[in-house]
PDB file of N, CA and C in Angstrom:
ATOM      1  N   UNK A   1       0.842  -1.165   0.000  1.00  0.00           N
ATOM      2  CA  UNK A   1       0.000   0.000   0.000  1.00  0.00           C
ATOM      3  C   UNK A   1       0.895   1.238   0.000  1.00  0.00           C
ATOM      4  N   UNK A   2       0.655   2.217  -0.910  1.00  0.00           N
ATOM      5  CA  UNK A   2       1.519   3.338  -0.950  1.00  0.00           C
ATOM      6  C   UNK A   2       0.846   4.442  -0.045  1.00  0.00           C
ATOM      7  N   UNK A   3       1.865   5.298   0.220  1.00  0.00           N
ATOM      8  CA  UNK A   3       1.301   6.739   0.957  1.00  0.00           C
ATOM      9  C   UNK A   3       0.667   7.808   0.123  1.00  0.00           C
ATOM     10  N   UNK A   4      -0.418   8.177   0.776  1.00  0.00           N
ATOM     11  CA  UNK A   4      -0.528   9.302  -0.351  1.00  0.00           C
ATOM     12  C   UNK A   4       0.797  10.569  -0.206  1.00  0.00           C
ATOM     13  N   UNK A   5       1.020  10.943  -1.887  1.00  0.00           N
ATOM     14  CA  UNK A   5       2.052  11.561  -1.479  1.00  0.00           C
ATOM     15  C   UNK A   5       2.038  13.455  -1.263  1.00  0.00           C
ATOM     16  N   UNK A   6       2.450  13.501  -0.675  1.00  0.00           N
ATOM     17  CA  UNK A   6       2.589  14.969  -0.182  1.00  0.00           C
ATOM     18  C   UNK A   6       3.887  15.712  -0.870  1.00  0.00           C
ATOM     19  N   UNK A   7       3.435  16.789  -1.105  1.00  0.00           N
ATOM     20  CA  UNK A   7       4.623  17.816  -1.949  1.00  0.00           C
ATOM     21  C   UNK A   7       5.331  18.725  -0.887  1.00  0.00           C
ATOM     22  N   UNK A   8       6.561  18.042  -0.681  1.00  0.00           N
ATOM     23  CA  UNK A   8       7.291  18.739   0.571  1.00  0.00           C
ATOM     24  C   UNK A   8       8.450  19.739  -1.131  1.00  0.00           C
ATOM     25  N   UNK A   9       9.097  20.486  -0.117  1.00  0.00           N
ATOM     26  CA  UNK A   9      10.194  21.108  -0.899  1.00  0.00           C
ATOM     27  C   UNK A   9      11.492  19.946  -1.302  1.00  0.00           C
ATOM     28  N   UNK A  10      11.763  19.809  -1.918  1.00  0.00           N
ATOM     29  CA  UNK A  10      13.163  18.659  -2.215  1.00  0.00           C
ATOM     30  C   UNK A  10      14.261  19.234  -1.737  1.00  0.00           C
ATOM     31  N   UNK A  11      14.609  20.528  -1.905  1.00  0.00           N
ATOM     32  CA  UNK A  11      15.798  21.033  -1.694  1.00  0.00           C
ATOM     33  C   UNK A  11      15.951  20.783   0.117  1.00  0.00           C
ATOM     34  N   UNK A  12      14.812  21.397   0.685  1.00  0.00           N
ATOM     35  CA  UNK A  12      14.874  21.484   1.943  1.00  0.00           C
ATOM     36  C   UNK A  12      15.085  20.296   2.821  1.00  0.00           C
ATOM     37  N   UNK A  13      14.140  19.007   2.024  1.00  0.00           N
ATOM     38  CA  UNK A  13      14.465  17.671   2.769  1.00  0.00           C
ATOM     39  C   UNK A  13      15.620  16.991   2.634  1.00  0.00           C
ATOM     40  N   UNK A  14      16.543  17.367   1.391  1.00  0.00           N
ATOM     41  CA  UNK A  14      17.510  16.838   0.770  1.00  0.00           C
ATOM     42  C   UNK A  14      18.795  17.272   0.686  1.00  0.00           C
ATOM     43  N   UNK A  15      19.003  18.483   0.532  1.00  0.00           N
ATOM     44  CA  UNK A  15      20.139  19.454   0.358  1.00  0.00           C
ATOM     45  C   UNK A  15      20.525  20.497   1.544  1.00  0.00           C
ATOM     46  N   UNK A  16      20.903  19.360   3.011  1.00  0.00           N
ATOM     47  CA  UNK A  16      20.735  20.196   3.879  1.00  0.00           C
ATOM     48  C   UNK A  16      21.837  18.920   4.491  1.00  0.00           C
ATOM     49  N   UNK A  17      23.171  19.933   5.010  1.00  0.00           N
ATOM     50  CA  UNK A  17      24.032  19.103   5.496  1.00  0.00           C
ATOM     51  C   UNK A  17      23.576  18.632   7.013  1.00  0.00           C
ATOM     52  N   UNK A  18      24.302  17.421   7.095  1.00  0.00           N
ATOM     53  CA  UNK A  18      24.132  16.591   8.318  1.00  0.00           C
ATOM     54  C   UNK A  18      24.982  16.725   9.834  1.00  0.00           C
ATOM     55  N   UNK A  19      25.179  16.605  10.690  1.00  0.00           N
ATOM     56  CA  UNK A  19      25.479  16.357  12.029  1.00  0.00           C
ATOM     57  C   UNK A  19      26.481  15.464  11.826  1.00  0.00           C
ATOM     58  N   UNK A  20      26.370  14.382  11.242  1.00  0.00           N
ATOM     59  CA  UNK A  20      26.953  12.990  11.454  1.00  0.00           C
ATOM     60  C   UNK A  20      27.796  12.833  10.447  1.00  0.00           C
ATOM     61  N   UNK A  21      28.865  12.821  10.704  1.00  0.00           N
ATOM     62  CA  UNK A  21      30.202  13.334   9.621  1.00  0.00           C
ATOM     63  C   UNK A  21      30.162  11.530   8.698  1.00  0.00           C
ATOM     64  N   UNK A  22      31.151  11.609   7.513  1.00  0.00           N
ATOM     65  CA  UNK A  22      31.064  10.038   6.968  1.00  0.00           C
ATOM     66  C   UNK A  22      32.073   9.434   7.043  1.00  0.00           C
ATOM     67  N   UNK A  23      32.855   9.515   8.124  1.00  0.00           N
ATOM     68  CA  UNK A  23      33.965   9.247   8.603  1.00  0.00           C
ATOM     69  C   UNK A  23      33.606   8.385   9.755  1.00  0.00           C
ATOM     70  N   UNK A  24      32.322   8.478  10.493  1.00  0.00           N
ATOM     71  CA  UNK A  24      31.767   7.963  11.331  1.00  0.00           C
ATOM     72  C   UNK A  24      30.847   6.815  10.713  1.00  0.00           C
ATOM     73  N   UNK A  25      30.544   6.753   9.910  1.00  0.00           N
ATOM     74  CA  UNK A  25      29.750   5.346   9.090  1.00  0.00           C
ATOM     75  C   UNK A  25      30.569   4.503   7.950  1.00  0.00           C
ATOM     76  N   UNK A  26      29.828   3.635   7.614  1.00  0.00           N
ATOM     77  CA  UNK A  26      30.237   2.447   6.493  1.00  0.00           C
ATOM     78  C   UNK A  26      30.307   2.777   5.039  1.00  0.00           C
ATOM     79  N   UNK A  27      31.566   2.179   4.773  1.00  0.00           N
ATOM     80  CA  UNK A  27      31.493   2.311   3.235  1.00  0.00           C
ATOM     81  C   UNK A  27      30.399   1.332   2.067  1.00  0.00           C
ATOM     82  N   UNK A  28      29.431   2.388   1.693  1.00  0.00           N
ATOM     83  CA  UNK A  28      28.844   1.207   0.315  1.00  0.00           C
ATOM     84  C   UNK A  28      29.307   1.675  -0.413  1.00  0.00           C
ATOM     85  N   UNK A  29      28.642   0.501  -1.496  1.00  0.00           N
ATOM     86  CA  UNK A  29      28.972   1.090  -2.988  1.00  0.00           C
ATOM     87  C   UNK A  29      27.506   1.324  -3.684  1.00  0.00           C
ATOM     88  N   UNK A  30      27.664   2.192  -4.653  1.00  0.00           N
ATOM     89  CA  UNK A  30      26.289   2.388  -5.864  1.00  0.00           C
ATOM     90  C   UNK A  30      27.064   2.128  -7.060  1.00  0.00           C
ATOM     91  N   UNK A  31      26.009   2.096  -8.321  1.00  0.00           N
ATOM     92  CA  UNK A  31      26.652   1.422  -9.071  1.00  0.00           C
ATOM     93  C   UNK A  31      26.262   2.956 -10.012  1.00  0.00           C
ATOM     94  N   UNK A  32      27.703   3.435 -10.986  1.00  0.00           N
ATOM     95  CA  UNK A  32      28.210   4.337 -10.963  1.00  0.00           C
ATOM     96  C   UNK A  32      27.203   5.085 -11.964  1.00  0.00           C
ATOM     97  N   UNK A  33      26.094   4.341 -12.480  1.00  0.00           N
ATOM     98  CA  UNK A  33      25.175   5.568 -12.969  1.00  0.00           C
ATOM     99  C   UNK A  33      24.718   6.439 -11.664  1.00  0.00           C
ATOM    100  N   UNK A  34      24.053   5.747 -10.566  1.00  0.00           N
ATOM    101  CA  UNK A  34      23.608   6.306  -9.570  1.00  0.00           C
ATOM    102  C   UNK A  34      24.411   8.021  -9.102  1.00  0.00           C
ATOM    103  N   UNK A  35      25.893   6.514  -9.110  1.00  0.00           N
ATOM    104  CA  UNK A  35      26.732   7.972  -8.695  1.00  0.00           C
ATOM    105  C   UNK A  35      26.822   8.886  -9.943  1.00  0.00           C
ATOM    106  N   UNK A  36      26.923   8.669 -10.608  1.00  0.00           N
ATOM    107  CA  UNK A  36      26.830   9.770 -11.882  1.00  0.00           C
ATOM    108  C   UNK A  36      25.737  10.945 -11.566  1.00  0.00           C
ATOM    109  N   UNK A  37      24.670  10.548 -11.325  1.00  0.00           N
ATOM    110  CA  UNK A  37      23.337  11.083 -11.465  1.00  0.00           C
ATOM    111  C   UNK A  37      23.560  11.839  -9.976  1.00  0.00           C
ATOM    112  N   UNK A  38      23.467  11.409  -9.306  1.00  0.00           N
ATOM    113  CA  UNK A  38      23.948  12.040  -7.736  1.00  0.00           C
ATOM    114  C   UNK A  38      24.444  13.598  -7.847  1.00  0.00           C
ATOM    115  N   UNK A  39      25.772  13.097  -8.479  1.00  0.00           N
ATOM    116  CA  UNK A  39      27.124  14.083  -8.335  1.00  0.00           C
ATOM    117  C   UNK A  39      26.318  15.233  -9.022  1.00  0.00           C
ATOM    118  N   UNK A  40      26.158  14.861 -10.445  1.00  0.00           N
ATOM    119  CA  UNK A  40      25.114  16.167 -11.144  1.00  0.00           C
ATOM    120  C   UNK A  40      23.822  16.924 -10.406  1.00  0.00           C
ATOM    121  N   UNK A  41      23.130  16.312 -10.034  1.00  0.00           N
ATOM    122  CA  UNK A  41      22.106  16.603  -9.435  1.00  0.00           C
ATOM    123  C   UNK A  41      23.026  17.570  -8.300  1.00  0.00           C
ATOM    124  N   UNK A  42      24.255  17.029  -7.197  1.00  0.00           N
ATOM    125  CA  UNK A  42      25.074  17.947  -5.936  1.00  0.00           C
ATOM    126  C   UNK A  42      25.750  19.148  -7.013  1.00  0.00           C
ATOM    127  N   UNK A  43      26.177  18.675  -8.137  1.00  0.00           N
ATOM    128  CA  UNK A  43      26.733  20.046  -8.579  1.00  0.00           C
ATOM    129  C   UNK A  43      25.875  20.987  -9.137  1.00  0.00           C
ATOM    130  N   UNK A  44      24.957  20.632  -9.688  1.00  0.00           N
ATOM    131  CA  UNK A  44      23.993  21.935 -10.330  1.00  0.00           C
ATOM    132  C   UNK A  44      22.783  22.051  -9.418  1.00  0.00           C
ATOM    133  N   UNK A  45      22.418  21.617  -8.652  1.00  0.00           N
ATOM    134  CA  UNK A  45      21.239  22.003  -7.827  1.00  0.00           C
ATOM    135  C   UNK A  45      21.470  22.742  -6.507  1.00  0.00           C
ATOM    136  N   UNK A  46      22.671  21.683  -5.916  1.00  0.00           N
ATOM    137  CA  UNK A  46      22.659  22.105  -4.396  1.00  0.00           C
ATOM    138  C   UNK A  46      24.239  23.079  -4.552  1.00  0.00           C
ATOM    139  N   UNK A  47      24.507  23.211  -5.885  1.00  0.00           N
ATOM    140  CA  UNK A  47      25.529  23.796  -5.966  1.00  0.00           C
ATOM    141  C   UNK A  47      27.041  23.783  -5.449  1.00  0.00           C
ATOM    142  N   UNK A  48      27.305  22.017  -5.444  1.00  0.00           N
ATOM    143  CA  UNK A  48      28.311  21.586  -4.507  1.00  0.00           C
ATOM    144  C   UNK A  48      28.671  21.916  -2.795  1.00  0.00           C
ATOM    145  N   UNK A  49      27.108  22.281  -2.259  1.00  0.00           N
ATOM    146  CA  UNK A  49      27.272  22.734  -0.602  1.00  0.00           C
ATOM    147  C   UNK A  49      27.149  21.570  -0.054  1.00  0.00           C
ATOM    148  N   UNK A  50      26.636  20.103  -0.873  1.00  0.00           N
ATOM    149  CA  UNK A  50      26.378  19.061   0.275  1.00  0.00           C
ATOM    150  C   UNK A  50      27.382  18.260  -0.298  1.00  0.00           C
ATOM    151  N   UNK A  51      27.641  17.796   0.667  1.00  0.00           N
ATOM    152  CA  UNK A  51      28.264  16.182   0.584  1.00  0.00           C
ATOM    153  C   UNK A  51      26.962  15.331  -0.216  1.00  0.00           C
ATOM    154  N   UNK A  52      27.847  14.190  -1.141  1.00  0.00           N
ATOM    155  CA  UNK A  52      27.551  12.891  -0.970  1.00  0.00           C
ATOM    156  C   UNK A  52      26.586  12.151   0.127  1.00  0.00           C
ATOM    157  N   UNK A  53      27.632  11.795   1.195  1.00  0.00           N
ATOM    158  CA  UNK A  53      26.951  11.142   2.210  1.00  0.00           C
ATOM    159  C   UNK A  53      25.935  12.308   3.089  1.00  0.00           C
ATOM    160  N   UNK A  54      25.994  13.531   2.881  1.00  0.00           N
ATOM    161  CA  UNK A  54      24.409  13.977   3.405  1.00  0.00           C
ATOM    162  C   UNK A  54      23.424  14.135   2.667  1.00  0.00           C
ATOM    163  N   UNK A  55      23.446  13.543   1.566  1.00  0.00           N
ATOM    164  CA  UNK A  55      22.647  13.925   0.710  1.00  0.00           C
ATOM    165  C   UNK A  55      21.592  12.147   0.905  1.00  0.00           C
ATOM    166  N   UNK A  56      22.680  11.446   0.656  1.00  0.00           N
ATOM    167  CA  UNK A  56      22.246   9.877   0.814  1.00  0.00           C
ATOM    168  C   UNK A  56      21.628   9.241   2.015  1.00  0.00           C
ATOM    169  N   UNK A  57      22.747  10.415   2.766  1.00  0.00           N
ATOM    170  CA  UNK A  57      22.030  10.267   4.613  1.00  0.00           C
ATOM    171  C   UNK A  57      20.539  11.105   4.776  1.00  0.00           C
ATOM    172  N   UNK A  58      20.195  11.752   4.040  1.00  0.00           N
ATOM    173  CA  UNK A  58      18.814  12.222   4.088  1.00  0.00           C
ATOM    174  C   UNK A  58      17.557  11.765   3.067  1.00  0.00           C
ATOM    175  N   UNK A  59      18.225  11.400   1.829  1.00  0.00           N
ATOM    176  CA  UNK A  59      17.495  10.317   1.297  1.00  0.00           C
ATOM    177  C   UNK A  59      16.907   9.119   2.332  1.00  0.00           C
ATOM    178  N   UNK A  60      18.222   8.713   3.193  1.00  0.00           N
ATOM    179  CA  UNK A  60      17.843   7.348   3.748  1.00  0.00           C
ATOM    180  C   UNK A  60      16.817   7.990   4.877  1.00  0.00           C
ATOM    181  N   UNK A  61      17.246   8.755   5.755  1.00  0.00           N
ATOM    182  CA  UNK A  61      16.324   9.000   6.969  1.00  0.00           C
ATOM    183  C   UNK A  61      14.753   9.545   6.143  1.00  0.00           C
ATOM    184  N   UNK A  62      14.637   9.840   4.980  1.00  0.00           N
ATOM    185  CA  UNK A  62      12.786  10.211   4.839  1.00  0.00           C
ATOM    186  C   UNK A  62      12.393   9.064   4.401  1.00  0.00           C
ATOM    187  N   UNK A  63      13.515   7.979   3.487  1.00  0.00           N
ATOM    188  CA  UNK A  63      12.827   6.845   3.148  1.00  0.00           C
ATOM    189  C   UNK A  63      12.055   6.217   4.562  1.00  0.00           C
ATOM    190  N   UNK A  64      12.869   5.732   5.426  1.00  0.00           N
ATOM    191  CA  UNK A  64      12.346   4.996   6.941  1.00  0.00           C
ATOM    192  C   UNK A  64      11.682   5.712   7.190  1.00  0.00           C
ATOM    193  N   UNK A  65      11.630   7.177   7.423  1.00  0.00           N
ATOM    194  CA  UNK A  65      10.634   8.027   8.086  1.00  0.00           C
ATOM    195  C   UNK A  65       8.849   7.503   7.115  1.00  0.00           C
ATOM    196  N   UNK A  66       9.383   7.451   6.068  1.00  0.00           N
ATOM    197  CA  UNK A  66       8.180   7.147   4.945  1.00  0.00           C
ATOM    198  C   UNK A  66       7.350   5.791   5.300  1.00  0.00           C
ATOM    199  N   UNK A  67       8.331   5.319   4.928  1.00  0.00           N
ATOM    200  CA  UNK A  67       7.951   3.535   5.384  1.00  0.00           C
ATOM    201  C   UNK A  67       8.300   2.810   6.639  1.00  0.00           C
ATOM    202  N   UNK A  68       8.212   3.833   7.466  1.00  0.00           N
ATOM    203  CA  UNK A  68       8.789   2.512   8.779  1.00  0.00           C
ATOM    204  C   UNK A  68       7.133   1.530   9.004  1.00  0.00           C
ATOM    205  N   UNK A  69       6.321   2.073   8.959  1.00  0.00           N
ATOM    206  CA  UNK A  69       5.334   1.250   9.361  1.00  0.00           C
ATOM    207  C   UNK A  69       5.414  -0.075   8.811  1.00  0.00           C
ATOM    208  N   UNK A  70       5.335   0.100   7.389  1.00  0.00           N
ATOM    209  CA  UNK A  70       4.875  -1.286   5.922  1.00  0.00           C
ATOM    210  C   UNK A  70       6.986  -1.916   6.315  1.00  0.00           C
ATOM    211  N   UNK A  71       8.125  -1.661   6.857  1.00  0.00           N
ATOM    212  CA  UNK A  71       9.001  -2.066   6.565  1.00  0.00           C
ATOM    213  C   UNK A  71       8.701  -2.986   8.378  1.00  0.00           C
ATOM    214  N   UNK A  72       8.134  -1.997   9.558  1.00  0.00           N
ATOM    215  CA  UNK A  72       7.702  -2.775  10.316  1.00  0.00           C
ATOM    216  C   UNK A  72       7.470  -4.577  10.332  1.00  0.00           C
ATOM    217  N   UNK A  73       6.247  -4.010   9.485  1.00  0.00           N
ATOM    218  CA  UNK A  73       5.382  -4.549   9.270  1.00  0.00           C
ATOM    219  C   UNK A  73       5.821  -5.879   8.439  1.00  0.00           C
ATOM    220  N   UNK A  74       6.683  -5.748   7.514  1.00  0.00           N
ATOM    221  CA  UNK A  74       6.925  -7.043   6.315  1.00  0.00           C
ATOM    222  C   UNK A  74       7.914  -7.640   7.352  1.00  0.00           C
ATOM    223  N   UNK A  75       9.222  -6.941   7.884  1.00  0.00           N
ATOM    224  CA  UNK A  75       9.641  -7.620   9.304  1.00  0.00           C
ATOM    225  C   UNK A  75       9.170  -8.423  10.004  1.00  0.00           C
ATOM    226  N   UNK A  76       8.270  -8.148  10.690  1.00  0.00           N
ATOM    227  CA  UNK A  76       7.780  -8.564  11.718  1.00  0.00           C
ATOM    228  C   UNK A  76       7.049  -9.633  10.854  1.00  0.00           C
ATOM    229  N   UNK A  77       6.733 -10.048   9.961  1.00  0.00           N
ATOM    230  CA  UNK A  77       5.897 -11.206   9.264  1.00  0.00           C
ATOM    231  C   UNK A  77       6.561 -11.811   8.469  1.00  0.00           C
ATOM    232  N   UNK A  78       8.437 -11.518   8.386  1.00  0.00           N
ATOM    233  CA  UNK A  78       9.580 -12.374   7.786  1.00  0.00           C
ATOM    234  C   UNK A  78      10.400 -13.285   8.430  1.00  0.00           C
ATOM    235  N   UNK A  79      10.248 -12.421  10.128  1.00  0.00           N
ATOM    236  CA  UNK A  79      10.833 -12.781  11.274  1.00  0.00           C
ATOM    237  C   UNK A  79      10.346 -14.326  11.861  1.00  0.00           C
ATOM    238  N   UNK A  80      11.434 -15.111  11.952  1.00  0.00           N
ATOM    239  CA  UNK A  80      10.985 -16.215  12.413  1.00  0.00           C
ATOM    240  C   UNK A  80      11.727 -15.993  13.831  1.00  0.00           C
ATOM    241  N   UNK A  81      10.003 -15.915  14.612  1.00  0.00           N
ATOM    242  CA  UNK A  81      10.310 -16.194  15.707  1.00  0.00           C
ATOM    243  C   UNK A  81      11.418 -17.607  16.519  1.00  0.00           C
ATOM    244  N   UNK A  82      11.426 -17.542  17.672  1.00  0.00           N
ATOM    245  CA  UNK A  82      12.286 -18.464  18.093  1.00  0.00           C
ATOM    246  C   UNK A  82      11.410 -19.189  19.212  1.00  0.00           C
ATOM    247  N   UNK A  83       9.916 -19.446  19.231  1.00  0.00           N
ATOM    248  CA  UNK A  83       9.497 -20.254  19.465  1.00  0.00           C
ATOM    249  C   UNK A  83       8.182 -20.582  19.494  1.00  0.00           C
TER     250      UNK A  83
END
């Protein structure tokens, strides 16, 4: 079931540096269209003020913020209990 979606500002949810430096988290990888598309989007939009990892780090925190319920939810009904 999807959310209905709401028109927040992008720049504001997205292009807004973080607290939590990336020196303090894990290295992934994307596969280099992503990063392609990324980098363009940080250089002509946000005008090279964000990082990478705050940009990805705020992607990730509205995704969960979005879906924690339904990610709850498929969890908790993937989870094999232990008894």
């Amino acid at each position: 079931m999807k959310k209905k979606k709401v028109k927040h500002d992008y720049a504001s949810l997205f292009f807004k540096k973080t607290e939590t430096k990336a020196r303090n988290g894990k290295t992934v990888y994307i596969c280099k269209e992503h990063h392609d598309r990324i980098f363009k989007i940080l250089n002509v939009i946000a005008k090279n003020d964000v990082s990478l990892f705050s940009y990805l780090f705020n992607v990730l925190e509205h995704h969960f913020a979005t879906y924690q319920e339904e990610i709850t939810e498929l969890y908790n009904n993937n989870h094999e209990k232990p008894f």
